[in-house]
N, C-alpha and C. Protein backbone atom coordinates (compact mmCIF):
# COMPACT_ATOMS: atom_id res chain seq x y z
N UNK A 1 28.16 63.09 67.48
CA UNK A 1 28.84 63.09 66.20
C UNK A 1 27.77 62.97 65.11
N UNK A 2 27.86 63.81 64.06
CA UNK A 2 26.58 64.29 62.99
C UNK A 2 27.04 62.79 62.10
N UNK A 3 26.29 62.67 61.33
CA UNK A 3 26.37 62.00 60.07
C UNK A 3 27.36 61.73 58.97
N UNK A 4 27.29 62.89 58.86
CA UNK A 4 28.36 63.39 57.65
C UNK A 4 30.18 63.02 58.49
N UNK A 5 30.05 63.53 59.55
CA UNK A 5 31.37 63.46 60.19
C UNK A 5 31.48 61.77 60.43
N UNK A 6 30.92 60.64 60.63
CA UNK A 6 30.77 59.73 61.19
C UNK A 6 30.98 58.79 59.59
N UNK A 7 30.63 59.06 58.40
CA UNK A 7 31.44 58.97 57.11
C UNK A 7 31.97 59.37 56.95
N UNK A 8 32.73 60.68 57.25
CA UNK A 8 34.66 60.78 56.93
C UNK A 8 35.26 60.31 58.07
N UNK A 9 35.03 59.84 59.09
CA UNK A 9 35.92 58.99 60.08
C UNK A 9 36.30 57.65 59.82
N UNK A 10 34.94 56.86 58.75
CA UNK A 10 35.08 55.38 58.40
C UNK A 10 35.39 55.26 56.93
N UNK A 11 35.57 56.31 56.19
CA UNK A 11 35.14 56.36 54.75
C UNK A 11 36.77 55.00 54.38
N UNK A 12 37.16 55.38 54.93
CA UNK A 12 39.25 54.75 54.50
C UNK A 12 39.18 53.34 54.98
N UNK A 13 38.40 52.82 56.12
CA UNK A 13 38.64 51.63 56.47
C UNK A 13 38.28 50.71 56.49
N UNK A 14 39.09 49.43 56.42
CA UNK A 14 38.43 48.41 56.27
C UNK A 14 38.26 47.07 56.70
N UNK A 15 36.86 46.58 56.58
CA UNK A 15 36.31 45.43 57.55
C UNK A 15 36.45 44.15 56.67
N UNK A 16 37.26 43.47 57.79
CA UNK A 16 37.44 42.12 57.15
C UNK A 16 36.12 40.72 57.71
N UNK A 17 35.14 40.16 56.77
CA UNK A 17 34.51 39.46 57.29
C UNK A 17 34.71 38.12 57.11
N UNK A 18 34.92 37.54 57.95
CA UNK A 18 35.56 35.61 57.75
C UNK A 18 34.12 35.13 58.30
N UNK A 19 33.57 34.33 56.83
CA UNK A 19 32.47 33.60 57.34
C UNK A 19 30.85 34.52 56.42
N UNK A 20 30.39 34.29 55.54
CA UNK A 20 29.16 35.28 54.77
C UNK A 20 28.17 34.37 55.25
N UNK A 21 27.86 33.81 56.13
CA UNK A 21 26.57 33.14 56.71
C UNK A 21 25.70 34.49 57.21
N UNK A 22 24.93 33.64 58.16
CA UNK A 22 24.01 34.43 58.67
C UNK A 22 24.59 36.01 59.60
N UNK A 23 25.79 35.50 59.85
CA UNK A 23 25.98 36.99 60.94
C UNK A 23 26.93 37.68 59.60
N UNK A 24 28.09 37.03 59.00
CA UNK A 24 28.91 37.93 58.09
C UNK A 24 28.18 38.20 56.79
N UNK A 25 27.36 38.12 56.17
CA UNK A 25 25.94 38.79 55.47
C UNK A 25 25.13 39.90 56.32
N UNK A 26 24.42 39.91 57.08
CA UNK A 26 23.69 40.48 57.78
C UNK A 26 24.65 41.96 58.65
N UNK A 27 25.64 41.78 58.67
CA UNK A 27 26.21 42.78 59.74
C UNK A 27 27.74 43.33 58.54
N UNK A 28 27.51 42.81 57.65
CA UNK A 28 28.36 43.60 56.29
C UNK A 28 27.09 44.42 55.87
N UNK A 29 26.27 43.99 55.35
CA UNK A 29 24.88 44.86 54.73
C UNK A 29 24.83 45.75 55.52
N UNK A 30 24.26 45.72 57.10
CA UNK A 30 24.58 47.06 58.18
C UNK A 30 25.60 47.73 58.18
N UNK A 31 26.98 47.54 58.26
CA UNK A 31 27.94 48.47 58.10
C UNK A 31 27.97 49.07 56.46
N UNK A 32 28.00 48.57 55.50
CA UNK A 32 27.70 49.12 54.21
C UNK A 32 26.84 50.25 54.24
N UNK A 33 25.18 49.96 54.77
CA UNK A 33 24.58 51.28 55.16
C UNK A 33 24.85 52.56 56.08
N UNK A 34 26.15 52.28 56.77
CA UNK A 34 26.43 53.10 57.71
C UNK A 34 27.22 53.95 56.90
N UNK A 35 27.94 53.32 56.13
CA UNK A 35 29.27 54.01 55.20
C UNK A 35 30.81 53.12 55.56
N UNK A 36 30.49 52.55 55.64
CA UNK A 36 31.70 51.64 55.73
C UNK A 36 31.76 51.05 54.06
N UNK A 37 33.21 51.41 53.18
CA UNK A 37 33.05 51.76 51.50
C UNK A 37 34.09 50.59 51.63
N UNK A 38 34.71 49.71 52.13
CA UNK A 38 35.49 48.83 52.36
C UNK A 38 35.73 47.26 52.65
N UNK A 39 35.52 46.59 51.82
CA UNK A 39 35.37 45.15 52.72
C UNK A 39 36.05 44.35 51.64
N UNK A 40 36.86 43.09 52.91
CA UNK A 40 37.32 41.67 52.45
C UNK A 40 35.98 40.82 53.07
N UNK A 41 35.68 40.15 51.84
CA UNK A 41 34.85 38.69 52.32
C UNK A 41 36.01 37.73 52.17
N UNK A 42 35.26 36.76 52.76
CA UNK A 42 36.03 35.62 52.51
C UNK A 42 34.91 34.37 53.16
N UNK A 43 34.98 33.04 52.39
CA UNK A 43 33.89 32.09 52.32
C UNK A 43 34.11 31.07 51.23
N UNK A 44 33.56 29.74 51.41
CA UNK A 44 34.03 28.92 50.19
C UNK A 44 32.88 28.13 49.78
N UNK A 45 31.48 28.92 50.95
CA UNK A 45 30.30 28.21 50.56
C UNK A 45 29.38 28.57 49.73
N UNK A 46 28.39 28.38 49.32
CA UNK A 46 27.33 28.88 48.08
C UNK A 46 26.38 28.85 48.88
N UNK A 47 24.91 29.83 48.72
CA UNK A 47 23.63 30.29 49.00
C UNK A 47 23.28 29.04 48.40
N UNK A 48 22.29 28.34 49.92
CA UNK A 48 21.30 27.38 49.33
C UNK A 48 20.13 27.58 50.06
N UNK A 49 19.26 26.98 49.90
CA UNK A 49 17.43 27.24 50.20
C UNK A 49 17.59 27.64 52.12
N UNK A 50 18.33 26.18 52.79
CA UNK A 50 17.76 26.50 54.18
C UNK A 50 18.80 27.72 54.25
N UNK A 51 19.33 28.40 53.70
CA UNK A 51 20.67 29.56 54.53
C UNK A 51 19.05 31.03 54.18
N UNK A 52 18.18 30.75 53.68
CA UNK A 52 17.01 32.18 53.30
C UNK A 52 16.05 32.45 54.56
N UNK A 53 16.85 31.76 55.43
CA UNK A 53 16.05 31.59 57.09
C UNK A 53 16.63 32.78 57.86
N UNK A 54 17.52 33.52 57.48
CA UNK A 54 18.63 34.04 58.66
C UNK A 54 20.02 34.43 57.58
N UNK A 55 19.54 34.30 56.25
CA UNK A 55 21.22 35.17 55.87
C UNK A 55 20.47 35.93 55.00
N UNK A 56 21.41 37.20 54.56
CA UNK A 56 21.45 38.45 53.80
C UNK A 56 21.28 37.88 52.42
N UNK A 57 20.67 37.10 51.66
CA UNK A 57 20.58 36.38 50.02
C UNK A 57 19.09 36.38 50.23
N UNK A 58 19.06 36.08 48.33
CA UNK A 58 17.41 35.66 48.27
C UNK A 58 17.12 34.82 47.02
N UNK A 59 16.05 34.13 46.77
CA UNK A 59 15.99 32.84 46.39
C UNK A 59 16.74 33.22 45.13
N UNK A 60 16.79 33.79 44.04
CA UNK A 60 17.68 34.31 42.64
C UNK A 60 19.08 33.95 43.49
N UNK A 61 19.27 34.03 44.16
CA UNK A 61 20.77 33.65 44.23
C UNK A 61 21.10 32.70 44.65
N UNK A 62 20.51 31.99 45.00
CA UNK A 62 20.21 30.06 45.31
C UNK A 62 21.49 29.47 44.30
N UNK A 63 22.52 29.20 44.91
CA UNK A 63 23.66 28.35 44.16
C UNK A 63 24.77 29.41 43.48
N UNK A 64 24.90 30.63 44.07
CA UNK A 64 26.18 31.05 43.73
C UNK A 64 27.01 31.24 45.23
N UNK A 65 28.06 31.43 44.60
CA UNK A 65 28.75 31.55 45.81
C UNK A 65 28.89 32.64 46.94
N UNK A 66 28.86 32.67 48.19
CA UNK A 66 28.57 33.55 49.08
C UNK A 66 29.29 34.92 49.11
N UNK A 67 30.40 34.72 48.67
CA UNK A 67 30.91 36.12 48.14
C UNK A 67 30.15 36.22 47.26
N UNK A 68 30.25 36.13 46.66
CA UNK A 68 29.72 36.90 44.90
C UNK A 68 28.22 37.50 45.60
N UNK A 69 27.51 36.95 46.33
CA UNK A 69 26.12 37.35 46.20
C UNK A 69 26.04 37.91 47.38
N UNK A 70 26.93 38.18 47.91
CA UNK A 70 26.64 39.24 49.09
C UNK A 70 27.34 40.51 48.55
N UNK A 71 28.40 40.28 47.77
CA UNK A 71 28.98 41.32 46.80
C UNK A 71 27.90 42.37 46.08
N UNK A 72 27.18 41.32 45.37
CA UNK A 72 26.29 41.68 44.48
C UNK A 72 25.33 42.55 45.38
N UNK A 73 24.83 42.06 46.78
CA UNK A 73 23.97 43.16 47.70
C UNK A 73 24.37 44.21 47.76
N UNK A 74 25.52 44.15 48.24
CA UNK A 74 26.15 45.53 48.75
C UNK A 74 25.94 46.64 47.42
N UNK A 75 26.94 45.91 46.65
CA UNK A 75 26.73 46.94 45.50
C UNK A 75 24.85 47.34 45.51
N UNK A 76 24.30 46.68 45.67
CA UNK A 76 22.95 47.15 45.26
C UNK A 76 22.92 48.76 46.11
N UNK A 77 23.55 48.41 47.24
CA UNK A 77 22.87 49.87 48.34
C UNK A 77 24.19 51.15 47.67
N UNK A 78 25.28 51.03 47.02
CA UNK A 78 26.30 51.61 46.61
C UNK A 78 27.19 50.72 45.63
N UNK A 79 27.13 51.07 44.51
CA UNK A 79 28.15 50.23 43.55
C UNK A 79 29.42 50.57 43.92
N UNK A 80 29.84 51.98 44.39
CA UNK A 80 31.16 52.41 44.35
C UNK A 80 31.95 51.86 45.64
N UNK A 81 31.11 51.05 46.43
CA UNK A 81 31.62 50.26 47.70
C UNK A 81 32.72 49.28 46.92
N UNK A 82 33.90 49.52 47.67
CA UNK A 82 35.25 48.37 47.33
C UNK A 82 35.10 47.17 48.30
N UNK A 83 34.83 46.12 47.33
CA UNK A 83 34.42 44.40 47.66
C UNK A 83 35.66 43.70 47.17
N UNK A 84 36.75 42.94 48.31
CA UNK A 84 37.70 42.27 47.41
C UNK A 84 37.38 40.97 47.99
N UNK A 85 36.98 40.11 47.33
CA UNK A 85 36.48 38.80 47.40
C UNK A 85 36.92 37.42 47.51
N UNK A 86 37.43 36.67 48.40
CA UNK A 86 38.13 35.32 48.68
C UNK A 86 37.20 33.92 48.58
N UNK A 87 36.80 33.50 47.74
CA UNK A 87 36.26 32.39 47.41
C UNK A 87 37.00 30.80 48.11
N UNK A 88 37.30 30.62 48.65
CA UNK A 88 38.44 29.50 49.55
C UNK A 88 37.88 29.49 51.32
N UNK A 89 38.37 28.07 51.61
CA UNK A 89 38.05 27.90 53.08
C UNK A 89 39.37 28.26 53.37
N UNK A 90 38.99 29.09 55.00
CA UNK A 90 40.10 30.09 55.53
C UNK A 90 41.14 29.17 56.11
N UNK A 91 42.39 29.21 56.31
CA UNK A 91 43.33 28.72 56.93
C UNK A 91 44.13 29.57 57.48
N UNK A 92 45.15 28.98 58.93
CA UNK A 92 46.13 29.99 59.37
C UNK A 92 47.26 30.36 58.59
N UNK A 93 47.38 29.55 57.18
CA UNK A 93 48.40 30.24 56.31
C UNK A 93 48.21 31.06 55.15
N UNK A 94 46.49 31.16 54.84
CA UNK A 94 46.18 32.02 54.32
C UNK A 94 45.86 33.24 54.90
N UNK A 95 45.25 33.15 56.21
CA UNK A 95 44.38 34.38 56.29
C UNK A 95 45.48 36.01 56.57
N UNK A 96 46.64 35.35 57.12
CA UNK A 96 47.41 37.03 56.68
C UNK A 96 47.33 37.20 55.49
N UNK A 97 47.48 36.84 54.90
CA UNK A 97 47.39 37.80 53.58
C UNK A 97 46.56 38.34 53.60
N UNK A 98 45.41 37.29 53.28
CA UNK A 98 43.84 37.97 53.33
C UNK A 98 43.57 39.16 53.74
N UNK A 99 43.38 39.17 55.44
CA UNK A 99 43.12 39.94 55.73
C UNK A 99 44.17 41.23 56.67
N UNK A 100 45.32 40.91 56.16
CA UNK A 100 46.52 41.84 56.31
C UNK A 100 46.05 43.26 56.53
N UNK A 101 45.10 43.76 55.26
CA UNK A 101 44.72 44.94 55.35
C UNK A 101 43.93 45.69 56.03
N UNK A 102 43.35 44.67 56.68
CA UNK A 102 42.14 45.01 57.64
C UNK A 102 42.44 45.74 58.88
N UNK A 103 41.20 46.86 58.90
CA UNK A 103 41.61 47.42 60.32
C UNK A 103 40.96 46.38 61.51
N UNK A 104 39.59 45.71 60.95
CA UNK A 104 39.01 44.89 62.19
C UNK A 104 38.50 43.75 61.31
N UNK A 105 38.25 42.45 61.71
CA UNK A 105 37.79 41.38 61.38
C UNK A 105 36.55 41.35 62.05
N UNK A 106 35.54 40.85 61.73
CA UNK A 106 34.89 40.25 62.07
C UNK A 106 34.38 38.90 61.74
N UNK A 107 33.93 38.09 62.93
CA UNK A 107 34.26 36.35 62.94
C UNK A 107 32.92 35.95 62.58
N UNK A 108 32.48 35.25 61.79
CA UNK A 108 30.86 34.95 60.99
C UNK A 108 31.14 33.68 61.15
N UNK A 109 31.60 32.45 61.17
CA UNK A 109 31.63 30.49 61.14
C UNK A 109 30.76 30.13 62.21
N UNK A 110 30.67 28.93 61.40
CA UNK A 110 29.61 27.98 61.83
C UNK A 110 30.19 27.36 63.23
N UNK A 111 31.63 26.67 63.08
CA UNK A 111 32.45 25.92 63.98
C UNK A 111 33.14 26.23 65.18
N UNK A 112 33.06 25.87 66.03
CA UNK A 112 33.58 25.89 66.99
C UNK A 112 35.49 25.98 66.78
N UNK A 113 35.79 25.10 66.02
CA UNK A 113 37.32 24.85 65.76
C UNK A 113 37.67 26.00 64.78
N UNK A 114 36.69 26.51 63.69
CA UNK A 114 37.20 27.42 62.86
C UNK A 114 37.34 28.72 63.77
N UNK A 115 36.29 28.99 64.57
CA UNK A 115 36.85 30.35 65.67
C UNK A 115 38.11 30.08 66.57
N UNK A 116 37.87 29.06 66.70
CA UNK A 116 39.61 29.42 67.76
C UNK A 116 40.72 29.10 66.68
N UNK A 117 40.69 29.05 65.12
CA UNK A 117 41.82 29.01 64.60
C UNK A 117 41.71 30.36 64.07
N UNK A 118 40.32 31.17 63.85
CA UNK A 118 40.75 32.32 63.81
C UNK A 118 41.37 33.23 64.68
N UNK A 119 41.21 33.65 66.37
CA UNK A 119 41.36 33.92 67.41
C UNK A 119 43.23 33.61 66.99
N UNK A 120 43.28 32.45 67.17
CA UNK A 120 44.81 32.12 67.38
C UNK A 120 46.13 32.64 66.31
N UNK A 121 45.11 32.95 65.19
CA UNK A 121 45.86 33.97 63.86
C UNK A 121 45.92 34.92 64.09
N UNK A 122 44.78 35.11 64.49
CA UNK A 122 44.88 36.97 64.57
C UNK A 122 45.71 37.13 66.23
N UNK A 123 45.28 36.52 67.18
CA UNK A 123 46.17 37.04 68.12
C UNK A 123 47.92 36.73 67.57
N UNK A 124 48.32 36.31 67.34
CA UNK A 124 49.60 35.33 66.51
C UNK A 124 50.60 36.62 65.55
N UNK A 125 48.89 36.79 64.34
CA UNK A 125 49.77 38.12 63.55
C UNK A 125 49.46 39.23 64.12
N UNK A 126 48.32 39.94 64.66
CA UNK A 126 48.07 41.36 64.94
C UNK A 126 47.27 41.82 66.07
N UNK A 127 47.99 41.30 66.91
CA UNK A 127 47.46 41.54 68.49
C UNK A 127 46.50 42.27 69.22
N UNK A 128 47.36 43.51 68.22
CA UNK A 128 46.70 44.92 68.13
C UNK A 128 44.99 45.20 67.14
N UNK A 129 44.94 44.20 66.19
CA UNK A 129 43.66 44.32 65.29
C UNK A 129 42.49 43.78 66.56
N UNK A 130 41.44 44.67 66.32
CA UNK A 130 40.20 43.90 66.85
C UNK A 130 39.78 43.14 66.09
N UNK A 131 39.27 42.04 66.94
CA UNK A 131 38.33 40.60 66.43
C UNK A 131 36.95 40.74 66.99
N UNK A 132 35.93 40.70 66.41
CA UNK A 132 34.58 40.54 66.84
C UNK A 132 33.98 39.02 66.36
N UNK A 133 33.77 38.18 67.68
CA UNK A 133 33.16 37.02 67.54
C UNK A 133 31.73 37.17 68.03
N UNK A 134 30.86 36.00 67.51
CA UNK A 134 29.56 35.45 67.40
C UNK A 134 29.36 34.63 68.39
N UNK A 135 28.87 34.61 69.12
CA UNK A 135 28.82 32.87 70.17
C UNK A 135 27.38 33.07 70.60
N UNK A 136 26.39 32.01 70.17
CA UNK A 136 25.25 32.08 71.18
C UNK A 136 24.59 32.64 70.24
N UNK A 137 23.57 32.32 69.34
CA UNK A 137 22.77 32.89 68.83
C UNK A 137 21.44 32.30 68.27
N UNK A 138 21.80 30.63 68.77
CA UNK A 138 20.61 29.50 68.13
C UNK A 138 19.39 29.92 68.77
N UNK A 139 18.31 29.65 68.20
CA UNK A 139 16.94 29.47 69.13
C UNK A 139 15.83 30.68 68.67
N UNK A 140 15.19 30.63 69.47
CA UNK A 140 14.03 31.68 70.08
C UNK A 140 13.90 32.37 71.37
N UNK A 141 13.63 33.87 71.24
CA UNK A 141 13.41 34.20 72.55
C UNK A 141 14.83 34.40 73.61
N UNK A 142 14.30 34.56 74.69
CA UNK A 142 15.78 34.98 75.47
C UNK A 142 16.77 36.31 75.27
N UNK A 143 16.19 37.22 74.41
CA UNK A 143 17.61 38.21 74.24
C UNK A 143 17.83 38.63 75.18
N UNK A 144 17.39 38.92 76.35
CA UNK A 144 17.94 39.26 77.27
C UNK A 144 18.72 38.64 77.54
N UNK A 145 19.24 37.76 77.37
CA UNK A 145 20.61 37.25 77.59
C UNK A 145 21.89 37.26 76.24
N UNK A 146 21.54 37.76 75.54
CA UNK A 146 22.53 38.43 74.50
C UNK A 146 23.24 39.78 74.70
N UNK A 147 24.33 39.60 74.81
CA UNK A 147 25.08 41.06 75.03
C UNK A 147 26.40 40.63 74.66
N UNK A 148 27.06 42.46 74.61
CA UNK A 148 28.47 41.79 74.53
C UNK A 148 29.34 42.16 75.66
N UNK A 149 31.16 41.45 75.25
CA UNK A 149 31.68 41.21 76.19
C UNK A 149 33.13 41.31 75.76
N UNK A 150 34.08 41.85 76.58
CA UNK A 150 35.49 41.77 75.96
C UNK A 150 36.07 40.68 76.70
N UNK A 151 36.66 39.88 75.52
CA UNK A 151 37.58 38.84 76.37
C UNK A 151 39.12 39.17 76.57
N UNK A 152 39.75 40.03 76.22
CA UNK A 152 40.96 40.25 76.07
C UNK A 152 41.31 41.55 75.28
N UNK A 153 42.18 42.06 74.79
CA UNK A 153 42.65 43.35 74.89
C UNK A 153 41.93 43.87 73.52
N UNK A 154 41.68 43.12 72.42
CA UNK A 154 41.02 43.32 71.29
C UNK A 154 40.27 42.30 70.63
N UNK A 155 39.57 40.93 71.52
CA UNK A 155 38.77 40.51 71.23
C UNK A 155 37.10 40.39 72.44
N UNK A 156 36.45 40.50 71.50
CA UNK A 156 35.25 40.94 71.56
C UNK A 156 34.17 39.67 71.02
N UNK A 157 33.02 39.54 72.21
CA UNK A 157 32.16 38.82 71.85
C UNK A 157 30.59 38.92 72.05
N UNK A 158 29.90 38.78 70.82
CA UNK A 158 28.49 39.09 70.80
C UNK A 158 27.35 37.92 70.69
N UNK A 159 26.68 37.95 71.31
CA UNK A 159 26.21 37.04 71.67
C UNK A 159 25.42 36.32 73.01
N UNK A 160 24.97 35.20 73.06
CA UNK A 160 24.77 34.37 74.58
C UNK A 160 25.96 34.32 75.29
N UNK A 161 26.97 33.32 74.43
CA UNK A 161 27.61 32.74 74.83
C UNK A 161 27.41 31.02 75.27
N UNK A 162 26.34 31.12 75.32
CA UNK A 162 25.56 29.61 75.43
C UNK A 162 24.61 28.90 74.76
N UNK A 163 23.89 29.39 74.10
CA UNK A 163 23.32 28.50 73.04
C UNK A 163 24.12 28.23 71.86
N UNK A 164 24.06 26.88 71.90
CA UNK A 164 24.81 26.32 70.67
C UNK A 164 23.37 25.71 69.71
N UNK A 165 24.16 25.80 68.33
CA UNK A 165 23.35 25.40 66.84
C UNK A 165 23.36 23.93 67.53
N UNK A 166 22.18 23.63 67.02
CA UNK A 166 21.79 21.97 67.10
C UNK A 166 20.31 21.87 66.43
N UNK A 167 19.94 20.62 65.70
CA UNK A 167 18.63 20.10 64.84
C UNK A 167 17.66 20.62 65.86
N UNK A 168 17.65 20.83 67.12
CA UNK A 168 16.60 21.32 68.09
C UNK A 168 16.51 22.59 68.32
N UNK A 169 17.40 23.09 67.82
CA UNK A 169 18.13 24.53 68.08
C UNK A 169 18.98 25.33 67.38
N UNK A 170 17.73 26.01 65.99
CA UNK A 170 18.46 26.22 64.80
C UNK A 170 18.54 27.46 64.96
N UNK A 171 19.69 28.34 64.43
CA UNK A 171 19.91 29.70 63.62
C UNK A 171 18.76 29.93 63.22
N UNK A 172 18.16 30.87 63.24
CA UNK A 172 17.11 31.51 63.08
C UNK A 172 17.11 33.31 62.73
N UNK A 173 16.21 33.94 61.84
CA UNK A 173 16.40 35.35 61.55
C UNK A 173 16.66 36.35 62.91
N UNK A 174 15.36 36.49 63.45
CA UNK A 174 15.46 37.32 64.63
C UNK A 174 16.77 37.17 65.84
N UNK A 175 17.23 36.27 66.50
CA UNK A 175 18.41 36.18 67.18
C UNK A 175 19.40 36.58 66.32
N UNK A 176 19.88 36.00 65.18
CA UNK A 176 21.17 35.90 64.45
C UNK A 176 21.48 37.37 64.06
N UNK A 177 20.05 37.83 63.58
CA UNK A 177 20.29 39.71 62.89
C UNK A 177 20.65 40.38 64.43
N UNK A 178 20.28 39.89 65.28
CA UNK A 178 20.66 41.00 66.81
C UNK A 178 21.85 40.66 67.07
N UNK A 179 22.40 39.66 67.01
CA UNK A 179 24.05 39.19 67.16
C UNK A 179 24.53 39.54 65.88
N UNK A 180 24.28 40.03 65.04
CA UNK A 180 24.90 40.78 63.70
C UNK A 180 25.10 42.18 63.76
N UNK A 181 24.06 42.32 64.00
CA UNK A 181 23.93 43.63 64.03
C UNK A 181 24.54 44.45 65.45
N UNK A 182 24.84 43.82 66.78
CA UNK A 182 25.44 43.59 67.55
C UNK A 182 27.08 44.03 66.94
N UNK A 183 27.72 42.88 66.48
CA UNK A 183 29.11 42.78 65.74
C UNK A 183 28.66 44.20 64.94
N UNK A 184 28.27 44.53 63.86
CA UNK A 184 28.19 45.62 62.85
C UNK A 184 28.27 47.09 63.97
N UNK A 185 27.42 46.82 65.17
CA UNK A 185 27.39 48.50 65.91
C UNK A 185 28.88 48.68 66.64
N UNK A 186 29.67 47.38 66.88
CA UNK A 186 30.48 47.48 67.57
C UNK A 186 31.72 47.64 67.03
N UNK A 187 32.00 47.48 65.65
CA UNK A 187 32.36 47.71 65.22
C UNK A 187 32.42 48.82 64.80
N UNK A 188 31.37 50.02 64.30
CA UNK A 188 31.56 50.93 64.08
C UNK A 188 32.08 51.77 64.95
N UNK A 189 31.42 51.75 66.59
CA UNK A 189 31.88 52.37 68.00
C UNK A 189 33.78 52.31 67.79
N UNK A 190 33.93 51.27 67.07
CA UNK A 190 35.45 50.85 67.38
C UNK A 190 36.22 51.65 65.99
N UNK A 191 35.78 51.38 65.45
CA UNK A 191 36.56 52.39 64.07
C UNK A 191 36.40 53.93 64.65
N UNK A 192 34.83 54.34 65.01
CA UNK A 192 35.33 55.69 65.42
C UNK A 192 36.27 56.29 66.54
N UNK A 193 36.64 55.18 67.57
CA UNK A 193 37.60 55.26 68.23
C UNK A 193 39.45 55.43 67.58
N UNK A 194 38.71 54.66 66.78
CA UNK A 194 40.65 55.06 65.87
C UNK A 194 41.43 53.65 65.64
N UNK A 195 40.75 52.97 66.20
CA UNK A 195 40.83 51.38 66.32
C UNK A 195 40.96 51.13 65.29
């Protein structure tokens, strides 16, 4: 599939990202360059110094909020990209709305509890939507043990699966952009499917 054809297959749809940290920054910026003209953020945190280790911001944007300044990226690579922006921490009684429109979500949080309350929404409202989760991405070294994996009929996971974030065992650039960028390719594979 040429180029040109591979932007009128994605040009209409759109990616919902819960979470603008290190993976929902990093793997919105990748799909943006692909041609993906479409996105819900959603996030209630602000760019601060340690997030310039491993997320899509840079020091000028130190203290705005994570929408807005991942907004502000995108537009940099295309202004005419449609950014609709949720400033609020996600809940199961917000996020239909939110992301109602979405053809696929993808899962960016820090928490353990915030992914399975996403998982449990989206399986709940749209069975049928794909979910792309993050698991496993702390540390150094090891990618060979990063891959992905389907857990169920439309959720999807990228990642270890076993390294967890801890003060010994931080998020870091190199792992986090391959588990981003991971979510961002698989996503696209999945939109051109019709998904």
């Amino acid at each position: 599939m040429n180029w040109v054809t591979i932007k009128e297959k994605i040009s209409n749809k759109v990616v919902g990202i819960a979470g603008c940290g290190g993976l929902g920054s990093n793997a919105a910026m990748s799909l943006a360059r692909v041609g993906i003209r479409n996105f819900v953020l959603a996030d209630f945190d602000v760019v601060e110094e340690s997030n310039l280790n491993r997320q899509y911001y840079f020091r000028s944007q130190i203290g705005k909020k994570k929408v807005d300044a991942l907004a502000e990226n995108i537009k940099l690579l295309d202004e005419t990209i449609s950014i609709v922006r949720h400033d609020l921490r996600l809940d199961p009684v917000n996020m239909p709305e939110i992301f109602g429109s979405c053809h696929l979500i993808i899962e960016a949080f820090d928490r353990a509890e915030a992914k399975q309350m996403l998982v449990e929404t989206v399986l709940a409202h749209w069975p049928d939507k794909p979910l792309i989760l993050g698991v496993g991405m702390a540390g150094t070294g090891n990618f060979n043990l990063i891959r992905q994996e389907q857990w169920d009929k439309n959720i999807y996971v990228c990642g270890d699966s076993v390294t967890e974030i801890s003060d010994e065992n931080p998020p870091l650039a190199p792992r986090v952009c391959i588990v981003a960028n991971m979510q961002a390719n698989l996503t696209l594979e999945l939109l051109l499917q019709g998904k």
